[in-house]
PDB file of N, CA and C in Angstrom:
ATOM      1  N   UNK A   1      90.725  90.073 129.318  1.00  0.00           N
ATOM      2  CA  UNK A   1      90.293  90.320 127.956  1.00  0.00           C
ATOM      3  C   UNK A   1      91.511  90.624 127.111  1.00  0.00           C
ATOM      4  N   UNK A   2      91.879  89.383 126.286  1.00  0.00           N
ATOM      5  CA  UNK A   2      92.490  90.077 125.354  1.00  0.00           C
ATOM      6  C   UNK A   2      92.527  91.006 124.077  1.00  0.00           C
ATOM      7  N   UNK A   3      93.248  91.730 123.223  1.00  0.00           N
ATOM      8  CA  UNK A   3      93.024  92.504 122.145  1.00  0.00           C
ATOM      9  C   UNK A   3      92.693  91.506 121.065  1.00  0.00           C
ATOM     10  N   UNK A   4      92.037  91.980 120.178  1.00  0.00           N
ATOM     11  CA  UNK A   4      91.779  90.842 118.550  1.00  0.00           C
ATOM     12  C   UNK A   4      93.605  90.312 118.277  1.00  0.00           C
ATOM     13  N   UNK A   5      94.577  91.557 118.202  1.00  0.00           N
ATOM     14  CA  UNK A   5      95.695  91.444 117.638  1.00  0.00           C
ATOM     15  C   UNK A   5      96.363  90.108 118.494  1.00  0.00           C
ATOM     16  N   UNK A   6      96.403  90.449 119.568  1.00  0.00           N
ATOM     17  CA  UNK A   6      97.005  89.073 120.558  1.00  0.00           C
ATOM     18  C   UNK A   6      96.105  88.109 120.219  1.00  0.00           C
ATOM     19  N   UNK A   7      94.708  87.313 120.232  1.00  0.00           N
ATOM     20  CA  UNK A   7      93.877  86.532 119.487  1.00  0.00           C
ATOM     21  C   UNK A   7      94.678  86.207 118.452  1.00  0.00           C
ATOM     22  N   UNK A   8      94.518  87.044 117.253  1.00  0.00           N
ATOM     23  CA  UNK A   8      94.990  86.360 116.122  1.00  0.00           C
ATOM     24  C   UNK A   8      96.203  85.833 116.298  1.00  0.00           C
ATOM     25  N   UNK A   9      96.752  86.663 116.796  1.00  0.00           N
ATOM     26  CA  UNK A   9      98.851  86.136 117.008  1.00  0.00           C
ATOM     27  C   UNK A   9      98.676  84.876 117.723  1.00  0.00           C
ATOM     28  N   UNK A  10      98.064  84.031 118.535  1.00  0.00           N
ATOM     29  CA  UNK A  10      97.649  83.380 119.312  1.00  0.00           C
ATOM     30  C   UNK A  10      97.194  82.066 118.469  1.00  0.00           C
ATOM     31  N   UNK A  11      96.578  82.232 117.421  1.00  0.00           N
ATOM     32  CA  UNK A  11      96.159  81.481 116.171  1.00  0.00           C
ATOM     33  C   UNK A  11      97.041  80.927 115.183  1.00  0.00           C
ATOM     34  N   UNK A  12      97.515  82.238 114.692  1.00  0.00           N
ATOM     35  CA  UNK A  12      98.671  82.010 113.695  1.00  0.00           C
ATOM     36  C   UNK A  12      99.735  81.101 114.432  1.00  0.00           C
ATOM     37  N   UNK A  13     100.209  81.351 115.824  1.00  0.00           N
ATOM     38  CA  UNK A  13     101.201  80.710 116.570  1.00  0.00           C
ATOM     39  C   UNK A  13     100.690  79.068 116.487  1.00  0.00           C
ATOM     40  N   UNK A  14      99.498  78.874 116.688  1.00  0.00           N
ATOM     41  CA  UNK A  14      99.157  77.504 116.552  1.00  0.00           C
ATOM     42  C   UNK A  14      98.768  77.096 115.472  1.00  0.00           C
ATOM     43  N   UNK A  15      98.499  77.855 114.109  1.00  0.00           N
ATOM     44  CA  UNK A  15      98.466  77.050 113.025  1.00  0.00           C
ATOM     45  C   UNK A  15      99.992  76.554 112.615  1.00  0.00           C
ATOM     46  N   UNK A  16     100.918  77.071 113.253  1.00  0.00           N
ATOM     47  CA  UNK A  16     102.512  76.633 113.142  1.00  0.00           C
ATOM     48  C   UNK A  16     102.823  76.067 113.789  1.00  0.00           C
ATOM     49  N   UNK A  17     101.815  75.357 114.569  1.00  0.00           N
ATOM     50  CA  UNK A  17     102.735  74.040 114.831  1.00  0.00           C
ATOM     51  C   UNK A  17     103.181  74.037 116.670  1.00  0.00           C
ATOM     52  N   UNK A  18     102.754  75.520 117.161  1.00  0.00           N
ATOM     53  CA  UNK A  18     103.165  75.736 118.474  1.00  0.00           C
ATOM     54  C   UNK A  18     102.341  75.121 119.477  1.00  0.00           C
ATOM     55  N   UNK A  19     102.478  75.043 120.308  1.00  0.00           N
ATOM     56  CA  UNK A  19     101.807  74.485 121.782  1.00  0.00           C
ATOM     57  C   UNK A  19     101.485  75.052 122.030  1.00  0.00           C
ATOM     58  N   UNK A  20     100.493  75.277 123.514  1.00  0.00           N
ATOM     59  CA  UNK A  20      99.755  76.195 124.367  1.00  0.00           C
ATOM     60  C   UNK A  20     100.558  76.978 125.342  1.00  0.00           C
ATOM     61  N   UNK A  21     101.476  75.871 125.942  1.00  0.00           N
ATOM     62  CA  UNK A  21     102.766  76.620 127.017  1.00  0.00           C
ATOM     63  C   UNK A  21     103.759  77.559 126.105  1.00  0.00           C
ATOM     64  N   UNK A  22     103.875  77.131 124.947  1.00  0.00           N
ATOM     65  CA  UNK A  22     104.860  78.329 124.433  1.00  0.00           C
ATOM     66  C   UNK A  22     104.110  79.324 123.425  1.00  0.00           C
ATOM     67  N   UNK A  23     102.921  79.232 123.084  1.00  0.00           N
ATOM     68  CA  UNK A  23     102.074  80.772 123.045  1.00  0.00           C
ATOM     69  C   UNK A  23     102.236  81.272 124.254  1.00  0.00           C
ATOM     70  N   UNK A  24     101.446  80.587 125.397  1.00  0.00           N
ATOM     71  CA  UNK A  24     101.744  81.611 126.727  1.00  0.00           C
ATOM     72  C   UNK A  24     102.554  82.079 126.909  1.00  0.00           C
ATOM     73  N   UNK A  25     104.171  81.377 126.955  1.00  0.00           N
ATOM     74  CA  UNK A  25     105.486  82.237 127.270  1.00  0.00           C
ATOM     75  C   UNK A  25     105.967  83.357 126.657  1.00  0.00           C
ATOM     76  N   UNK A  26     105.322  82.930 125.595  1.00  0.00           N
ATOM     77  CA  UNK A  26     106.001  84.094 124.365  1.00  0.00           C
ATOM     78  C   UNK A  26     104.907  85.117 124.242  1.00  0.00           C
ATOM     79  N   UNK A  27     103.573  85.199 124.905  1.00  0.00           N
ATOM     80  CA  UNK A  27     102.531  86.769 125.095  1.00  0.00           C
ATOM     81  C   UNK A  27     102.632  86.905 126.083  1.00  0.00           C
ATOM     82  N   UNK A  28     102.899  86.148 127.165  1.00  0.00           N
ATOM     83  CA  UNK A  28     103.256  86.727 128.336  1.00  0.00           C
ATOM     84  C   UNK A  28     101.773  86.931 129.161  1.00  0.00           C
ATOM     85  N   UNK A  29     100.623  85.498 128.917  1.00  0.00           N
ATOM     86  CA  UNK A  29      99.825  85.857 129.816  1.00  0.00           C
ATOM     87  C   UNK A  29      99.644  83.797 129.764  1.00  0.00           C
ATOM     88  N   UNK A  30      98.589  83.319 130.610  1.00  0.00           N
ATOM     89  CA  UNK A  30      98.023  82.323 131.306  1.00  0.00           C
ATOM     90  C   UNK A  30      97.934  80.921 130.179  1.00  0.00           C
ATOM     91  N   UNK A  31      98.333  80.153 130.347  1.00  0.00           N
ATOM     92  CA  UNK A  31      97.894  78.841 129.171  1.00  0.00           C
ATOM     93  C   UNK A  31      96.721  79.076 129.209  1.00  0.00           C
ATOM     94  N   UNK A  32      95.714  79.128 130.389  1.00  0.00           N
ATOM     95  CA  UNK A  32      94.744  78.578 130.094  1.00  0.00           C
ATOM     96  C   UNK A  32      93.545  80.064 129.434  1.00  0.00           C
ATOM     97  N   UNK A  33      94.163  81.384 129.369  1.00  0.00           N
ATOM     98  CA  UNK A  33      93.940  82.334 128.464  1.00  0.00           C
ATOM     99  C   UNK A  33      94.249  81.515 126.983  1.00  0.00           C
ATOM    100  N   UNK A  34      94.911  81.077 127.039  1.00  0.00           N
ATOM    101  CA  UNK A  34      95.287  80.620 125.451  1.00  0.00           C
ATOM    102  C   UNK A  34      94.534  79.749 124.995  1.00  0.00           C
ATOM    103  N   UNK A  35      94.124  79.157 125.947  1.00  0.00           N
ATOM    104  CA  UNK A  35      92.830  77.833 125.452  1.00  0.00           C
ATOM    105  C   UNK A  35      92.265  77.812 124.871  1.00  0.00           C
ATOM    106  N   UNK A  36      91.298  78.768 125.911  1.00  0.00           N
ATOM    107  CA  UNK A  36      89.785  79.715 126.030  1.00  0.00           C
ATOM    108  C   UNK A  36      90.031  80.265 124.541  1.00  0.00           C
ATOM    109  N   UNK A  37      90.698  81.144 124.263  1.00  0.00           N
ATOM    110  CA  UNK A  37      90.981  82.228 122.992  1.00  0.00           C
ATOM    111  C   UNK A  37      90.897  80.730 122.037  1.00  0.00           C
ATOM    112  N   UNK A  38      91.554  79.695 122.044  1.00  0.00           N
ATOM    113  CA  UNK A  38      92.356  78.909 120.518  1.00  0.00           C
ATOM    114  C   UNK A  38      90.856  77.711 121.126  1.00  0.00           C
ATOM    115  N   UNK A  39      90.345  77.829 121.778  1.00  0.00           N
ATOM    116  CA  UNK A  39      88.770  77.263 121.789  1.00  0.00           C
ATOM    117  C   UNK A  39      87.782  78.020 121.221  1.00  0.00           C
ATOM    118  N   UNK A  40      87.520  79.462 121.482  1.00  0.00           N
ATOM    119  CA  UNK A  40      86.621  80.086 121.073  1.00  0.00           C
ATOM    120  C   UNK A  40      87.026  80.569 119.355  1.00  0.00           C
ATOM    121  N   UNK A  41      88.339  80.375 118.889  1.00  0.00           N
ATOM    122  CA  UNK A  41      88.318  80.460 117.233  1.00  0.00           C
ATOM    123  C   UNK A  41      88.716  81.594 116.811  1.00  0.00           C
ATOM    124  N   UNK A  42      87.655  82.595 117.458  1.00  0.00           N
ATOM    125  CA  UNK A  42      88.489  83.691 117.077  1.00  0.00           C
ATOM    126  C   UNK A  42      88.363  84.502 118.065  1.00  0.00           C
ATOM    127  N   UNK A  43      88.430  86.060 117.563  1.00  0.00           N
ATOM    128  CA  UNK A  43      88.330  87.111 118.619  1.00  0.00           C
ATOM    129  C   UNK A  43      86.901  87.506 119.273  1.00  0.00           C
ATOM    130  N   UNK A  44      86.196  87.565 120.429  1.00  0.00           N
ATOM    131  CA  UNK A  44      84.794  88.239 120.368  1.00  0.00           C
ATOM    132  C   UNK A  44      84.569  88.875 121.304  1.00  0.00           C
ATOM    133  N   UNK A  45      84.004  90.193 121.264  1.00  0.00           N
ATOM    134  CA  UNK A  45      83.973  91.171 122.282  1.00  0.00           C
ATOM    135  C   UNK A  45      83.345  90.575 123.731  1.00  0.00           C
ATOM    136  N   UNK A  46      83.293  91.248 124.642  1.00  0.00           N
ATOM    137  CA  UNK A  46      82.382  90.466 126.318  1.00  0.00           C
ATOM    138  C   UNK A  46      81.347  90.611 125.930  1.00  0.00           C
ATOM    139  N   UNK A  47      80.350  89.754 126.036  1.00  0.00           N
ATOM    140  CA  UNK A  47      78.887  89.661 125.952  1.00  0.00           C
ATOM    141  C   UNK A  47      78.199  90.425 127.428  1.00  0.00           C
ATOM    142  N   UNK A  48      77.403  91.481 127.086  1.00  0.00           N
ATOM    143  CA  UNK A  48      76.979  91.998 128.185  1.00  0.00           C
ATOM    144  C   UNK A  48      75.799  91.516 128.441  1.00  0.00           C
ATOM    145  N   UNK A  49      75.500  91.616 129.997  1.00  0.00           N
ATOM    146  CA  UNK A  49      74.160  90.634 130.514  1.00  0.00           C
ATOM    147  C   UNK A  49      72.762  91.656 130.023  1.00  0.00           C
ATOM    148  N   UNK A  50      71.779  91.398 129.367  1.00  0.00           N
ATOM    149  CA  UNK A  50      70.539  91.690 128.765  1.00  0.00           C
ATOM    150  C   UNK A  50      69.535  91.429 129.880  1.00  0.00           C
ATOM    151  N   UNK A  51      70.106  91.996 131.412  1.00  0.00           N
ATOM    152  CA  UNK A  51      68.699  91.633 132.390  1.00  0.00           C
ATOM    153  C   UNK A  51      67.977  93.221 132.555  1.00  0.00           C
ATOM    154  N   UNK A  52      67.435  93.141 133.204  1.00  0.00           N
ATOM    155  CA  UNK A  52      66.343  94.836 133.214  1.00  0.00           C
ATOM    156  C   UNK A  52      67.049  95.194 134.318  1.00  0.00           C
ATOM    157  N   UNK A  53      66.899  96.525 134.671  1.00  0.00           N
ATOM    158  CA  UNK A  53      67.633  97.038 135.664  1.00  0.00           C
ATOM    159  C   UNK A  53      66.759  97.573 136.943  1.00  0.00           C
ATOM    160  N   UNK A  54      67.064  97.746 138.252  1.00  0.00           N
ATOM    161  CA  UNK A  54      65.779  98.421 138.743  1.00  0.00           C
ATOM    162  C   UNK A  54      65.600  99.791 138.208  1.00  0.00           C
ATOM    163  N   UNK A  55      66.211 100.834 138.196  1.00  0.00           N
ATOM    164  CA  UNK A  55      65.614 102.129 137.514  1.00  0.00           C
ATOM    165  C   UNK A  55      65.580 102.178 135.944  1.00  0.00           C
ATOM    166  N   UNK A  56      65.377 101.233 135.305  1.00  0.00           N
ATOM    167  CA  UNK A  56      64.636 101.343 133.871  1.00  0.00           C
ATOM    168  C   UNK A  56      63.700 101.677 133.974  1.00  0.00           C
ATOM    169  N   UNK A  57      62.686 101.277 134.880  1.00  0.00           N
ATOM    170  CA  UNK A  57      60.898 101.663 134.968  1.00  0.00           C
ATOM    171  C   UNK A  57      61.231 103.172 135.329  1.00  0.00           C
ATOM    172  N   UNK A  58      61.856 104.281 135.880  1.00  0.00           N
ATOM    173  CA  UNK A  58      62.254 105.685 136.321  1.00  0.00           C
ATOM    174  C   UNK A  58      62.741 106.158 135.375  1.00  0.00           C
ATOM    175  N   UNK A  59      63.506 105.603 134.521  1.00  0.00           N
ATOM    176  CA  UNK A  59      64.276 106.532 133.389  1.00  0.00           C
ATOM    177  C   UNK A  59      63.541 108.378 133.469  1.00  0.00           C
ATOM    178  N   UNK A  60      62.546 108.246 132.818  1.00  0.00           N
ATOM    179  CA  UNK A  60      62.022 109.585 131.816  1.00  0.00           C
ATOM    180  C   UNK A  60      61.770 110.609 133.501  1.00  0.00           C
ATOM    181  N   UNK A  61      61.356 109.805 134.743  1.00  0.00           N
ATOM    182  CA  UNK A  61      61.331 110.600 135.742  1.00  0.00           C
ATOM    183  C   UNK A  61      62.616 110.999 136.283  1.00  0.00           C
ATOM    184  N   UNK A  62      63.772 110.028 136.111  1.00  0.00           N
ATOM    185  CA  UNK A  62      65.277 110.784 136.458  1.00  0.00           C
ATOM    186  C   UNK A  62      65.399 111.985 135.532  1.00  0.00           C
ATOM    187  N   UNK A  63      65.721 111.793 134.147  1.00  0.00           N
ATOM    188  CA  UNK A  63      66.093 112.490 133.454  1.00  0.00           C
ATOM    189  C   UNK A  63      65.248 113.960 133.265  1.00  0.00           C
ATOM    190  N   UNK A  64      64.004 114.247 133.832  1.00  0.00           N
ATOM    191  CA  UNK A  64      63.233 114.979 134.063  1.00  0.00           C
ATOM    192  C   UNK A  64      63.932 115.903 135.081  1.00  0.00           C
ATOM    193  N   UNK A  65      64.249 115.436 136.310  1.00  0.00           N
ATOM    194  CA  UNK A  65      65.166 115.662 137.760  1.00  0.00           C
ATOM    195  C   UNK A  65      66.124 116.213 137.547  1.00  0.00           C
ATOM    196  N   UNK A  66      66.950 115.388 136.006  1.00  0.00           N
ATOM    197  CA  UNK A  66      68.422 115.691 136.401  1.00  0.00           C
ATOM    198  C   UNK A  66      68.332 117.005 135.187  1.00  0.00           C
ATOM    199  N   UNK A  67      67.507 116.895 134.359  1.00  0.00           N
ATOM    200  CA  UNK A  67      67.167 118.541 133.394  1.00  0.00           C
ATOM    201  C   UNK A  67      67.031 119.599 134.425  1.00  0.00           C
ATOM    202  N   UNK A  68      65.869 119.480 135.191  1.00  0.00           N
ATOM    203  CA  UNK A  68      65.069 120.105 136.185  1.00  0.00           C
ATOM    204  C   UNK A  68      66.303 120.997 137.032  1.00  0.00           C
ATOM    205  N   UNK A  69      67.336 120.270 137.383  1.00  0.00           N
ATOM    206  CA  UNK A  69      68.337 120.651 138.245  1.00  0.00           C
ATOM    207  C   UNK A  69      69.267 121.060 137.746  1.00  0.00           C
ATOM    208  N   UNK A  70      69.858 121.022 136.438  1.00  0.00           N
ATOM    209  CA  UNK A  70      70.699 121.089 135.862  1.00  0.00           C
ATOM    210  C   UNK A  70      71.651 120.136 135.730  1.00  0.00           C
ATOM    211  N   UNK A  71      71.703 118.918 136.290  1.00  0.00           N
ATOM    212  CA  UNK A  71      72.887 118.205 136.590  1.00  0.00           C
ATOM    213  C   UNK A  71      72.988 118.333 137.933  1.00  0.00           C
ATOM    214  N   UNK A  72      73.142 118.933 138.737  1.00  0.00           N
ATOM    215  CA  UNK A  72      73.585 119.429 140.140  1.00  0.00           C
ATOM    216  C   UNK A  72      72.834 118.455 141.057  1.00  0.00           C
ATOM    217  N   UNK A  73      73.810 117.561 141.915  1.00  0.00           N
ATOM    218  CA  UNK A  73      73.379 116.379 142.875  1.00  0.00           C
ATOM    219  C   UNK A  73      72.843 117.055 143.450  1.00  0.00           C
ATOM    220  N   UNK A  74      73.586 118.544 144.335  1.00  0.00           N
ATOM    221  CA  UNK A  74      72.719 118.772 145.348  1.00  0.00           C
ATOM    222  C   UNK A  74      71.792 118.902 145.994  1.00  0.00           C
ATOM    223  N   UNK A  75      71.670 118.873 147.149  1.00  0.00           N
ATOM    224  CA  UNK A  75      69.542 118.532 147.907  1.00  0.00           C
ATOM    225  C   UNK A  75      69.426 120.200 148.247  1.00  0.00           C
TER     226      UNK A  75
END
């Protein structure tokens, strides 16, 4: 994951005219990081996966437990 700032620098480097091998050399990470980034346009955070979890259906009974106890793992 890169920062927005490396992204943009990454951009600007290729609206001037630069190549992919010498963005890479000069940030000091992967051509094919540079691709991906000067493919996707601009900067965008990781998309996190939106699947259900198994203890979503438990929530309000954990948090009941972990009040109940104070926090404290112990059995």
């Amino acid at each position: 994951m890169k920062a927005p700032d490396d992204v943009s620098a990454m951009l600007k480097l290729k609206a001037l005219g630069w190549g992919v091998k010498r963005i890479s050399a000069e940030l000091g990470c992967s051509k094919h990081t540079v691709k991906r980034w000067l493919g996707l346009g601009a900067w965008r955070p990781c998309a996190s996966p939106s699947r259900s979890k198994r203890l979503d259906d438990h929530g309000d009974w954990l948090a009941e437990r972990f009040r109940r106890h104070a926090g404290n793992a112990d059995v």
